[in-house]
Protein backbone atom coordinates (compact mmCIF):
# COMPACT_ATOMS: atom_id res chain seq x y z
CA UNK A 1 -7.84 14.70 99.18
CA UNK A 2 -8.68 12.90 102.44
CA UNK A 3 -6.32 13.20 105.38
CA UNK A 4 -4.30 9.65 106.40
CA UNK A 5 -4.86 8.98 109.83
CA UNK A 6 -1.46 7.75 111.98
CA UNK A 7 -3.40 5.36 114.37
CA UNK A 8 -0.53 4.56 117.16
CA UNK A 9 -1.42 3.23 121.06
CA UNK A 10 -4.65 5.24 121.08
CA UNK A 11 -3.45 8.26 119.10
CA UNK A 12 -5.47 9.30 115.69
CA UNK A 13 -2.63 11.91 114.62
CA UNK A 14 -3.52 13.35 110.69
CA UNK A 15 -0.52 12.74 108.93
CA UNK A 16 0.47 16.17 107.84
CA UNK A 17 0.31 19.50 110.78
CA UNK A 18 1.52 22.37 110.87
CA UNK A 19 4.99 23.34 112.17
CA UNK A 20 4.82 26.64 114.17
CA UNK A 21 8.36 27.23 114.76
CA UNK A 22 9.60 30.07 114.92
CA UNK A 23 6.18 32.11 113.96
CA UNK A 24 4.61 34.38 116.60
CA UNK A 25 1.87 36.86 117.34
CA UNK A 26 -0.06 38.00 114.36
CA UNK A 27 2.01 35.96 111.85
CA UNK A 28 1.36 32.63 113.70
CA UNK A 29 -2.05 33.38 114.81
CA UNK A 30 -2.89 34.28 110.67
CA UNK A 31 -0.62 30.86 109.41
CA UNK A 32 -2.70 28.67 112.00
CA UNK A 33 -6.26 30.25 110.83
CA UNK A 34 -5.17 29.92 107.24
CA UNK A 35 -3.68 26.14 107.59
CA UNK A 36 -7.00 24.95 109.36
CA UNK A 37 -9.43 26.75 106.36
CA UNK A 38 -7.33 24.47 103.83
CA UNK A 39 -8.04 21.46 105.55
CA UNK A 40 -4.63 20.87 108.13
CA UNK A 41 -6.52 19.39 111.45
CA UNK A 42 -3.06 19.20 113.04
CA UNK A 43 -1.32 22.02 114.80
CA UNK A 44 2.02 21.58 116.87
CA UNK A 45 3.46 23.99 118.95
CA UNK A 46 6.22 24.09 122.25
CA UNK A 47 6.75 26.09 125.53
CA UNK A 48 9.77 27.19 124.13
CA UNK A 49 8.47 28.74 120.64
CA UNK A 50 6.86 31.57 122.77
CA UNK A 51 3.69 30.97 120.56
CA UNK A 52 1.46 29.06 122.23
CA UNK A 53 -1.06 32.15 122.95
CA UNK A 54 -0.94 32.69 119.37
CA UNK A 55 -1.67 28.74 118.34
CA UNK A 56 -4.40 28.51 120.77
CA UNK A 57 -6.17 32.48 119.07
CA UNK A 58 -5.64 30.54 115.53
CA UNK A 59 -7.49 27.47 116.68
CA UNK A 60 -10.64 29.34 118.42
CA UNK A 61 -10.65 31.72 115.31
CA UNK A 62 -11.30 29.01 113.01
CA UNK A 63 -14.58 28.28 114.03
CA UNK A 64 -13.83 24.73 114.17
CA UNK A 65 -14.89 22.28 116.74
CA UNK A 66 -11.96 21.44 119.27
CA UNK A 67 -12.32 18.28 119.10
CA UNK A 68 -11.31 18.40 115.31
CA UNK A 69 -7.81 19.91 115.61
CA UNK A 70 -5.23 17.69 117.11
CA UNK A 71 -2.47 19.98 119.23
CA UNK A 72 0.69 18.87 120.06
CA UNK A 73 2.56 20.95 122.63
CA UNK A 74 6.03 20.43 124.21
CA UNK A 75 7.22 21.14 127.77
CA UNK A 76 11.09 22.64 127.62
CA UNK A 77 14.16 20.23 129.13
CA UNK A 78 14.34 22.94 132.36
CA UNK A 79 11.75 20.92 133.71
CA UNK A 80 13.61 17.34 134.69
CA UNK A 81 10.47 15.56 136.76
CA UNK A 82 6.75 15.17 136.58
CA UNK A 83 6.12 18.29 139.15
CA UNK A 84 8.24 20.69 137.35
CA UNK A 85 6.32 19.28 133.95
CA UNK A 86 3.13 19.46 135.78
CA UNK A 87 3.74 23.52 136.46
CA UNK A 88 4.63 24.45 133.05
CA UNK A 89 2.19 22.14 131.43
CA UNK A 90 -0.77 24.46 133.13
CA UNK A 91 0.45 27.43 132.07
CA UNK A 92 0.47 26.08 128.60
CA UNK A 93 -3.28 25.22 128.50
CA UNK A 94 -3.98 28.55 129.99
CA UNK A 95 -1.92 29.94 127.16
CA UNK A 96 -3.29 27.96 124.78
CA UNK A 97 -6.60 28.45 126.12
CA UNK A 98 -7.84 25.12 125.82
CA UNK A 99 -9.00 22.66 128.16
CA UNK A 100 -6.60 19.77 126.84
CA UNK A 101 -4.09 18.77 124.48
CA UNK A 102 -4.04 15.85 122.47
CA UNK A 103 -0.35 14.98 122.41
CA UNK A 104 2.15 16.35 125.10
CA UNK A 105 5.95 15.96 125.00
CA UNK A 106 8.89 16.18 126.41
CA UNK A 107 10.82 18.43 124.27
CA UNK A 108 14.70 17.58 124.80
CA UNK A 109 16.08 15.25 127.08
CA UNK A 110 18.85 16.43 129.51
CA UNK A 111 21.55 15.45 131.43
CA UNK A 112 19.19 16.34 134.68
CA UNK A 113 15.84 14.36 133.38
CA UNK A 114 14.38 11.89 136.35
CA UNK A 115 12.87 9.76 133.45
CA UNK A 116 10.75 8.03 135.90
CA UNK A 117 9.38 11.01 137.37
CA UNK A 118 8.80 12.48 134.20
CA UNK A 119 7.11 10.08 132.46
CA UNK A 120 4.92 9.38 136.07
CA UNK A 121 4.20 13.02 135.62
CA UNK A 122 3.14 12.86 131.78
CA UNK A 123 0.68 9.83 132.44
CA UNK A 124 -0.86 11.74 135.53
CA UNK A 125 -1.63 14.54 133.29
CA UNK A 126 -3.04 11.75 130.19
CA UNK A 127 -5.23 10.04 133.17
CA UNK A 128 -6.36 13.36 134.07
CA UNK A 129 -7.81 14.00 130.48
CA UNK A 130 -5.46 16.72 130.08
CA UNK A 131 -3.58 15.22 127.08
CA UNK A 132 -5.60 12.43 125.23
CA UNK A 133 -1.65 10.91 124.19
CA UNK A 134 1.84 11.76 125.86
CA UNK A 135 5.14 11.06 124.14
CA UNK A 136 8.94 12.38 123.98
CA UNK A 137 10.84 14.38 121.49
CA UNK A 138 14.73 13.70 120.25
CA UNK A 139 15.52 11.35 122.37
CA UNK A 140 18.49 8.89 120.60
CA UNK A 141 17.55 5.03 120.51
CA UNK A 142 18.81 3.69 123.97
CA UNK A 143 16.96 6.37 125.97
CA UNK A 144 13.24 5.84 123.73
CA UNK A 145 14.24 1.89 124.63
CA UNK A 146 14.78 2.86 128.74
CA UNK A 147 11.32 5.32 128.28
CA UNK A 148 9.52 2.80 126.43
CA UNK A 149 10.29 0.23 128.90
CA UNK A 150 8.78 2.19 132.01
CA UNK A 151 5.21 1.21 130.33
CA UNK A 152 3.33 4.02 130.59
CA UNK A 153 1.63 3.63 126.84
CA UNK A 154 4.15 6.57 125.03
CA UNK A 155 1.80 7.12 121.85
CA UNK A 156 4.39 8.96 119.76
CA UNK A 157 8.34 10.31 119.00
CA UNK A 158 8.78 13.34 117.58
CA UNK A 159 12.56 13.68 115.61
CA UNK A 160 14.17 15.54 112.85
CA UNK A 161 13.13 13.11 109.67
CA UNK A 162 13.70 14.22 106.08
CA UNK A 163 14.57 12.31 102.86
CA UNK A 164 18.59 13.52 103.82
CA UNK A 165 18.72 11.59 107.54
CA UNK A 166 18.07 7.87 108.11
CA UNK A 167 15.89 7.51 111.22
CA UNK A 168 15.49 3.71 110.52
CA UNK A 169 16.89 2.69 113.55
CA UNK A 170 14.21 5.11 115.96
CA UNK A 171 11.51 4.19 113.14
CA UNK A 172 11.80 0.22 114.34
CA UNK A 173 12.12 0.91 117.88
CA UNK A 174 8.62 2.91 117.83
CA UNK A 175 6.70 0.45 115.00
CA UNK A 176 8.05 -2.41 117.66
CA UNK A 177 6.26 -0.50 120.69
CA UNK A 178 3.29 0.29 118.80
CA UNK A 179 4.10 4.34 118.58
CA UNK A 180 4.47 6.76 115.59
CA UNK A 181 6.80 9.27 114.67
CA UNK A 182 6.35 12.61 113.61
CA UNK A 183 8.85 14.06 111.43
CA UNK A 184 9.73 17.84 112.27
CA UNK A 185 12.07 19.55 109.92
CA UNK A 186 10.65 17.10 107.25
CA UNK A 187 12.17 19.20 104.47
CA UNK A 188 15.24 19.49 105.98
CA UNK A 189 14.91 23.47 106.68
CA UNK A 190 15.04 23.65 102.37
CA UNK A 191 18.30 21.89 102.45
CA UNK A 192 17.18 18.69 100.57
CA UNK A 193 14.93 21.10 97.48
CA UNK A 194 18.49 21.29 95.38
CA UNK A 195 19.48 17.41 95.33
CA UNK A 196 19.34 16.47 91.32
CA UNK A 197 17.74 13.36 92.08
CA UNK A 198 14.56 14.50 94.15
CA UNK A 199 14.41 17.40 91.19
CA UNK A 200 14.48 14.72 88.47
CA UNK A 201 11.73 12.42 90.59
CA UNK A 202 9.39 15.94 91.44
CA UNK A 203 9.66 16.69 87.33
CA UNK A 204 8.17 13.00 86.82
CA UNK A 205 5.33 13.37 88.51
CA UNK A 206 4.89 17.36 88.16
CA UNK A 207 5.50 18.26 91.74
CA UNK A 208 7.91 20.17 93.52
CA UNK A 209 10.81 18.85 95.30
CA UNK A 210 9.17 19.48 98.96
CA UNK A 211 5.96 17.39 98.12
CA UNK A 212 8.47 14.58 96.81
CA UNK A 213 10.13 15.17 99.91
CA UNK A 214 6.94 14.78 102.43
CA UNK A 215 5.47 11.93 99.79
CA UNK A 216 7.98 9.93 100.93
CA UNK A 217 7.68 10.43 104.55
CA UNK A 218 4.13 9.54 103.46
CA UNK A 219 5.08 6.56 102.30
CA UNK A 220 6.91 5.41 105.70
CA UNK A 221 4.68 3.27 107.84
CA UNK A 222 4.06 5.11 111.01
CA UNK A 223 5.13 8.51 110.38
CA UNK A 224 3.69 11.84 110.62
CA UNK A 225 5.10 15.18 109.72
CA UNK A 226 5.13 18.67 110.52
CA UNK A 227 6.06 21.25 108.17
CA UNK A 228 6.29 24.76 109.27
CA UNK A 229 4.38 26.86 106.37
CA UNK A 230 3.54 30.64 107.25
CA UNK A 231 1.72 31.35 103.73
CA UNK A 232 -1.35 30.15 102.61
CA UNK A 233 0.47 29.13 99.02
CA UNK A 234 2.88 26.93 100.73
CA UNK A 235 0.96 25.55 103.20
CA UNK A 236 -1.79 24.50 100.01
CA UNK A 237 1.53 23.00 98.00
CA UNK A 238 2.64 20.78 101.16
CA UNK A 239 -0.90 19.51 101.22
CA UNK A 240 -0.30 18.36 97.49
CA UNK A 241 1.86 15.70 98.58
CA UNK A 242 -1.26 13.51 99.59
CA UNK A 243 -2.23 13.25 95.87
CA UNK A 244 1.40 11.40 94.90
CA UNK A 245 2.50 7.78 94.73
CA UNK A 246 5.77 7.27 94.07
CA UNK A 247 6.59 3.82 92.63
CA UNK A 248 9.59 1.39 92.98
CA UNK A 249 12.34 3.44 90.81
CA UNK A 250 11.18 6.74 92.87
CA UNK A 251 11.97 5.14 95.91
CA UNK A 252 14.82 4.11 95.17
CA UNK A 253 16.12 7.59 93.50
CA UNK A 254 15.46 8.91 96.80
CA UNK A 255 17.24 6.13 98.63
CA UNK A 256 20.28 7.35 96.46
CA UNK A 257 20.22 10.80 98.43
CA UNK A 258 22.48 11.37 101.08
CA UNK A 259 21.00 10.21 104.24
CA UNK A 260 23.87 12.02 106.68
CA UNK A 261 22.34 15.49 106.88
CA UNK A 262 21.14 16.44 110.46
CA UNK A 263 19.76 20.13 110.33
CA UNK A 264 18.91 20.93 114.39
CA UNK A 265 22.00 19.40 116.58
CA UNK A 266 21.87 22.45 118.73
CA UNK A 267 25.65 22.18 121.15
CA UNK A 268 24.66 22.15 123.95
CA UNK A 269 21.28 20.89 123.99
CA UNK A 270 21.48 17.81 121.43
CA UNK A 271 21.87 14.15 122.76
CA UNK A 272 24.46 11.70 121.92
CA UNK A 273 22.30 10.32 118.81
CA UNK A 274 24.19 7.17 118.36
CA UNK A 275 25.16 6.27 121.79
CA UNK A 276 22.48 8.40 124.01
């Protein structure tokens, strides 16, 4: 089964990566290797997973071509303007051992983010060739509308997205401003695989509840996901979800879901999502 392609203000992300959180060392090193002989030609990875040495071994052990494997890293919130970005973001090519990224984020907004500065500092490392795409990660609608508006071509968001939380209102702000999303958390850390009515959809079509689950992020215009997988078995059944179609009443089984559930809302750390 061909990978989809999320096309989005330059970007060519494949549709379905591979989440790396919280693997590290030999166990993320082995999952990354093993995703990228199965097909996966999307890796994402962070500052603050601690695995970036590991992500970047997995990647030059596969043999493949860099310019094949989109990589997605994140700098941490500690870092509120585009010098302090700039720093970390060179020691995570030297970790990842790579001479770019394709997509680079800001992780987590905080309450001590220079958004101008940041995003200056992001588009200085894109015009650079360091990252092909730049982007942000969790930030709440009014603060993607003020980042959006500083115009410096933000490819992508990056949000918790699963069949249990409506992102509708991020999802039009980004297909207004030409970006995509990418879903992490798409199966709702195994908190959505119990619902009745995804079991009774996954039994129609002979699939498990977490490819019913990423079918329908499939499904959603503009979104990309990112599944963390460690074995080779469930990284293979995640890629199963390319080969469903769900119709009209599947959609709308789905729909019937609770869509309230917010799995990562770390205190502390997470944004005001409504008002932020």
């Amino acid at each position: 089964m061909q990978m989809p392609i999320l096309e989005a203000n330059g970007m060519r992300m494949p549709r379905i990566g591979l989440g790396t959180w919280p693997m590290k060392g030999a166990e993320c090193q082995s999952a990354v290797e093993s995703a990228l002989s199965l097909g996966y030609r999307h890796v994402d990875t962070a500052e603050m997973y601690g695995n970036e040495d590991a992500v970047g071994a997995g990647i030059a052990a596969s043999g493949l071509p860099r310019g094949e494997v989109f990589l997605t890293t994140k700098i941490w919130n500690d870092k509120p303007n585009g010098p302090a970005i700039r720093r970390a973001f060179d020691l995570s090519l030297k970790r990842l051992a790579t001479p770019y990224v394709d997509l680079l984020l800001i992780h987590w907004p905080s309450a001590e983010l220079d958004l101008d500065s940041a995003l200056d500092g992001l588009a200085a490392i894109r015009a650079e060739g360091l990252a092909r795409s730049i982007g942000v990660s969790n930030f709440p609608p009014k603060l993607l509308q003020r980042a959006i508006g500083k115009g410096v071509g933000l490819a992508c968001l990056q949000v918790e997205f699963h069949v249990m939380l409506d992102q509708s209102k991020l999802l039009g702000i980004c297909r207004a401003a030409g970006m995509g999303l990418t879903a992490y958390s798409p199966l709702a850390k195994g908190g959505n695989l119990d619902q009745p009515g995804l079991a009774r959809v996954a039994a129609k079509h002979g699939a498990t509840p977490a490819q019913l689950a990423l079918a329908w992020l499939l499904a959603q215009d503009g979104v990309a996901m990112v599944p963390k997988a460690a074995s080779p078995v469930r990284q293979k059944e995640n890629l199963g979800a390319l080969a469903l179609r769900l119709d009209a009443e599947d959609m709308a089984a789905i729909a019937a879901l609770p869509k309230d559930r917010r799995f990562v809302n770390p205190a502390g750390l997470a944004p005001d999502w409504v008002g932020g």
